[in-house]
N, C-alpha and C. Protein backbone atom coordinates (compact mmCIF):
# COMPACT_ATOMS: atom_id res chain seq x y z
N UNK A 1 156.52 -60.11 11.05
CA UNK A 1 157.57 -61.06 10.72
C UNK A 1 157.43 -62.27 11.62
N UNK A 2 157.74 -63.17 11.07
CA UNK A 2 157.25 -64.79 11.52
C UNK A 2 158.86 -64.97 12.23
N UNK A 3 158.86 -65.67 13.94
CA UNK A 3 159.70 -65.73 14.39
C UNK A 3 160.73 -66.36 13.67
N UNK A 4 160.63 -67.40 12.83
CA UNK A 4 161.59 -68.02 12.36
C UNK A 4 162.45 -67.65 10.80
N UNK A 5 161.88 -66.05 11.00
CA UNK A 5 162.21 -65.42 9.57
C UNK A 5 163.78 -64.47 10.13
N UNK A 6 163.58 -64.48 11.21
CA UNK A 6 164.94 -63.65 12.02
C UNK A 6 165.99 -64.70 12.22
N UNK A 7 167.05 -63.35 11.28
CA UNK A 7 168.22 -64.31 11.81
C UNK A 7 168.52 -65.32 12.69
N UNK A 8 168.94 -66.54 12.19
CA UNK A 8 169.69 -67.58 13.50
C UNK A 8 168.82 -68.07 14.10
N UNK A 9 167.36 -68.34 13.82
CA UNK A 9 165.97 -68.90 14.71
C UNK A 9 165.79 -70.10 14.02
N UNK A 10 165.05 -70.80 14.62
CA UNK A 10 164.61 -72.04 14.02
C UNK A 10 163.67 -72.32 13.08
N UNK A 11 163.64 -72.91 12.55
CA UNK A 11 162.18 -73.13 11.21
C UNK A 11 161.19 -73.86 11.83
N UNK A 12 161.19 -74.49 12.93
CA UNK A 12 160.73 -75.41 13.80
C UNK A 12 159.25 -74.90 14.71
N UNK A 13 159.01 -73.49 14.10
CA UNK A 13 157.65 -72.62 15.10
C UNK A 13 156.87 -73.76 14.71
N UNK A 14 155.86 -73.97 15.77
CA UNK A 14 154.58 -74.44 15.94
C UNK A 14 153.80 -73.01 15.73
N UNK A 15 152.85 -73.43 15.19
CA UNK A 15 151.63 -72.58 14.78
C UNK A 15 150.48 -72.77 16.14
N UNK A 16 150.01 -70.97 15.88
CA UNK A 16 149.41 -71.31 17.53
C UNK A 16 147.94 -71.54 17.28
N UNK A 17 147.46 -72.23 18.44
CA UNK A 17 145.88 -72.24 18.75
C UNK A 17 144.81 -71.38 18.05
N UNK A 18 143.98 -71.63 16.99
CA UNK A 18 142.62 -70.87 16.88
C UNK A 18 141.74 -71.15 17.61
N UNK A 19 141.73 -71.93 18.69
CA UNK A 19 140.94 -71.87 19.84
C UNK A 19 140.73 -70.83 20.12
N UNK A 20 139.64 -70.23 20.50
CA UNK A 20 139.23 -68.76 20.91
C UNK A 20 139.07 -68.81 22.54
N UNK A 21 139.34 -69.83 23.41
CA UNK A 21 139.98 -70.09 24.57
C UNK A 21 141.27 -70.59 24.79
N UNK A 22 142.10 -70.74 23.74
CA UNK A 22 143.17 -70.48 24.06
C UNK A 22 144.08 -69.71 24.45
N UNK A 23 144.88 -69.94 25.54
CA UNK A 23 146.20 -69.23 26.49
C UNK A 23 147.09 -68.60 25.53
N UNK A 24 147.48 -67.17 25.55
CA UNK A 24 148.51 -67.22 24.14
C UNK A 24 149.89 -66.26 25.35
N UNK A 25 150.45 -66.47 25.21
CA UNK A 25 151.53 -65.58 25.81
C UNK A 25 153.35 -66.72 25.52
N UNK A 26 154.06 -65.60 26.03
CA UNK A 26 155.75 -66.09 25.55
C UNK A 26 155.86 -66.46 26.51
N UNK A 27 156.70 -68.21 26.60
CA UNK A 27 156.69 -68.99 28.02
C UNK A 27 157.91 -69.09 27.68
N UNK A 28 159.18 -68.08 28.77
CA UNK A 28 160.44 -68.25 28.42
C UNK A 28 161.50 -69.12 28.45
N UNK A 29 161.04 -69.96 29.89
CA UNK A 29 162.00 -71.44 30.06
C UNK A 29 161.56 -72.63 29.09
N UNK A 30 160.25 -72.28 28.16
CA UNK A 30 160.33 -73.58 27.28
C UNK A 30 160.28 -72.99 25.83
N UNK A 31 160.65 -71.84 26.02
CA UNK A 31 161.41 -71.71 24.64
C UNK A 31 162.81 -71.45 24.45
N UNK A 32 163.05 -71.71 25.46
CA UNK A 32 164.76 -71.80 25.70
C UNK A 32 164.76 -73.12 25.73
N UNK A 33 164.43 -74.03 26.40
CA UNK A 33 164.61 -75.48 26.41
C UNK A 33 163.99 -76.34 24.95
N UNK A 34 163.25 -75.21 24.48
CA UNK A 34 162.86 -75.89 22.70
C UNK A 34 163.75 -75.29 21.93
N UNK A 35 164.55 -74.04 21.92
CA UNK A 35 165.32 -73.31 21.22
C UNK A 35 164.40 -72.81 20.11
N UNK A 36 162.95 -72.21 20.64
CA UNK A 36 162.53 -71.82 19.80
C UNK A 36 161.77 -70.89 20.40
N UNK A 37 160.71 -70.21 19.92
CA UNK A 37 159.67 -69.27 20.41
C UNK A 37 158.52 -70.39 21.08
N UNK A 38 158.31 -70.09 22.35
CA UNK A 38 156.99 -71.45 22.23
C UNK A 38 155.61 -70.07 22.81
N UNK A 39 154.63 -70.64 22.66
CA UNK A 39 153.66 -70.17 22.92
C UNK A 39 152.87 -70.74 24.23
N UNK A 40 151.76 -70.43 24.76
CA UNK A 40 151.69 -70.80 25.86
C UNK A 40 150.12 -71.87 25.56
N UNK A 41 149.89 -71.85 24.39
CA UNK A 41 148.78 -72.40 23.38
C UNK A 41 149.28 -73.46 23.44
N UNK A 42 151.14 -74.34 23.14
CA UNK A 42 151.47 -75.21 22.90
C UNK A 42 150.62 -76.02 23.75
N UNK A 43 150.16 -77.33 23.25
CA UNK A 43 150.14 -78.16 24.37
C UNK A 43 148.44 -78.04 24.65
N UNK A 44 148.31 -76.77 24.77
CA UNK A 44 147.30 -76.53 25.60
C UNK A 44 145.64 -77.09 25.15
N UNK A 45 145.60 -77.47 23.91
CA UNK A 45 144.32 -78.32 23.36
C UNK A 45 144.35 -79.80 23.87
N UNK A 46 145.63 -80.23 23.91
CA UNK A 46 145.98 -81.71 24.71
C UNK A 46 145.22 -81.58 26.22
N UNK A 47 146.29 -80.92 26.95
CA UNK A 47 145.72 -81.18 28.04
C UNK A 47 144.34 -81.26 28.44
N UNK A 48 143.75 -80.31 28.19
CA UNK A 48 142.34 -79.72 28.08
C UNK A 48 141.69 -80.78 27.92
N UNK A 49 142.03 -81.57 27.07
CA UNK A 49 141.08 -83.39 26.18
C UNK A 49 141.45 -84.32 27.68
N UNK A 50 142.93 -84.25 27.98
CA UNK A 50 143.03 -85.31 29.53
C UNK A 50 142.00 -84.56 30.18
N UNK A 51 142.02 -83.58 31.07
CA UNK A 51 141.28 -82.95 31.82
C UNK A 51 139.83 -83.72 31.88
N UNK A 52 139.63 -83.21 30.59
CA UNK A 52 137.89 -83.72 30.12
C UNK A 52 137.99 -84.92 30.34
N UNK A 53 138.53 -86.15 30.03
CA UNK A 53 138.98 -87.78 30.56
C UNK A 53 139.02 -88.11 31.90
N UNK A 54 139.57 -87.09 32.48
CA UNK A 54 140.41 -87.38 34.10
C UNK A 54 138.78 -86.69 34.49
N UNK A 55 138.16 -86.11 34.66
CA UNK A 55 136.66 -85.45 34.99
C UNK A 55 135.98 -86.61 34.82
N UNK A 56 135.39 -87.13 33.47
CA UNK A 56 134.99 -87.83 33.52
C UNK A 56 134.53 -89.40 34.13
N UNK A 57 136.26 -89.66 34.41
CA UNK A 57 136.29 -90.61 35.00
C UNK A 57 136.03 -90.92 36.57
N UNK A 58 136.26 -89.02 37.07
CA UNK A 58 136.21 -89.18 38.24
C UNK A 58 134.61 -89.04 38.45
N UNK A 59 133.88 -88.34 37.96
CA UNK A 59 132.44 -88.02 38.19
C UNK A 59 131.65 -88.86 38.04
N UNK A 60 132.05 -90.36 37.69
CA UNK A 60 131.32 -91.40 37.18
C UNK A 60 130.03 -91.35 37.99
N UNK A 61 130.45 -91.37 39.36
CA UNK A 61 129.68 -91.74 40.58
C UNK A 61 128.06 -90.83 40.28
N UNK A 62 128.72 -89.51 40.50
CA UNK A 62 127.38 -88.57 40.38
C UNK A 62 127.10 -88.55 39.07
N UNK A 63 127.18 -88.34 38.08
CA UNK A 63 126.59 -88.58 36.61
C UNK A 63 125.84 -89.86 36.97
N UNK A 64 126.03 -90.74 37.07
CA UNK A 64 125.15 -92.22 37.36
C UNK A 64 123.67 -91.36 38.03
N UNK A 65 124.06 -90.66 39.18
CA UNK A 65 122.99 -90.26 40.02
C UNK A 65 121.88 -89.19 39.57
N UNK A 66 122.90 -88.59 38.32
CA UNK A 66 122.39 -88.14 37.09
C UNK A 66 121.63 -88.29 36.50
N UNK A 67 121.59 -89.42 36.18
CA UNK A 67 120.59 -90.21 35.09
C UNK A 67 121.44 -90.83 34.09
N UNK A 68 122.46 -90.68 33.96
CA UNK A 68 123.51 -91.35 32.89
C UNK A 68 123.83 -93.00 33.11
N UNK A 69 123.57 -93.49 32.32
CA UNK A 69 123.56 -94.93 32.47
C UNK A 69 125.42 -94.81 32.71
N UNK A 70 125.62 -96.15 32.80
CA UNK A 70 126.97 -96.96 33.16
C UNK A 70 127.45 -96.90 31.34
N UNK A 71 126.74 -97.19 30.57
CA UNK A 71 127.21 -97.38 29.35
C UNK A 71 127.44 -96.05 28.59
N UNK A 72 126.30 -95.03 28.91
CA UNK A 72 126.36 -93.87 28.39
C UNK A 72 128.11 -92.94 28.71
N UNK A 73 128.26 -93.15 30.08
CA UNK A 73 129.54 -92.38 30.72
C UNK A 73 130.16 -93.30 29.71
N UNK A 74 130.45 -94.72 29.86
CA UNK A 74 132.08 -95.14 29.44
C UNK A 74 131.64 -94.57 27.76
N UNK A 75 130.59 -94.45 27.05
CA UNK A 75 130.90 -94.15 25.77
C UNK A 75 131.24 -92.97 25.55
N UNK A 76 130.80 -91.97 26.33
CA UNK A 76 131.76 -90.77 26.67
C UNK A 76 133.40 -90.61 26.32
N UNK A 77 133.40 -91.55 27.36
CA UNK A 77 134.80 -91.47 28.02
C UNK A 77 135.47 -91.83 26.74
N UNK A 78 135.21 -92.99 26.21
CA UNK A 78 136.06 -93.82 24.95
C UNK A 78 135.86 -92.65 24.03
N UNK A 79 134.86 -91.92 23.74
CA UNK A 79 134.32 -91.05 22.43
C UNK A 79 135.80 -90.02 22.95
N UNK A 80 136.08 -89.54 23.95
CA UNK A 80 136.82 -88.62 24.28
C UNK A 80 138.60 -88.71 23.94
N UNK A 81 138.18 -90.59 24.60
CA UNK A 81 139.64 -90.80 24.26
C UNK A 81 140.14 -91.43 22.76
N UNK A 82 138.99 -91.20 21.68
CA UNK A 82 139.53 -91.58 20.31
C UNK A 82 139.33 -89.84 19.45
N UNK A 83 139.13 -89.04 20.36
CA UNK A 83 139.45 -87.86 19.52
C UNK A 83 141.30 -87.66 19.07
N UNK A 84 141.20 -87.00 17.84
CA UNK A 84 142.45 -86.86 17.67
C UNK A 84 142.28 -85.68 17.53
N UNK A 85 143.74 -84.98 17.88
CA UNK A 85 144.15 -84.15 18.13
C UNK A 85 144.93 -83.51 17.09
C-alpha cells in the first residue's frame, strides 16, 4: 500500500530514487515538517550534481597538472551545471 493510500495522508508522495546508489530510509523530522512520508532519496540526486560542481571547481588546480586543459575543466563544469535534473 502506497503511503498516501492510508487514511488522512497526503497525495503529495514523491516517488523515490532508481538510482541504485541511492540512500533510501524514513527521515522523521522531514516528514513531519513536509507532512508527508519523505524518503532519504529526496533530494539526494541534487546534491550529488552540486558535489560533482563544488569538486570540480575545487580540483581545477590538479586536473590542470593532469593534463586537462583550462577549457576542457570549465566545459566540464558548465556540461555539469546544464544537466537537468
Amino acid at each position: 500500500m502506497k503511503q498516501y493510500e492510508l487514511p488522512g495522508q497526503s497525495t503529495a508522495e514523491v516517488p523515490c530514487s532508481d538510482h541504485p546508489s541511492a540512500p533510501h530510509g524514513f527521515l522523521r523530522n522531514a516528514s513531519h515538517n513536509n507532512n508527508r512520508y519523505t524518503c532519504e532519496c529526496e533530494g539526494w540526486e541534487e546534491q550529488m550534481h552540486n558535489d560533482i560542481i563544488d569538486r570540480l571547481v575545487r580540483e581545477q588546480g590538479e586536473m590542470y597538472l593532469n593534463g586537462w586543459s583550462t577549457d576542457d575543466i570549465n566545459e566540464e563544469i558548465n556540461y555539469m551545471k546544464g544537466l537537468k535534473l
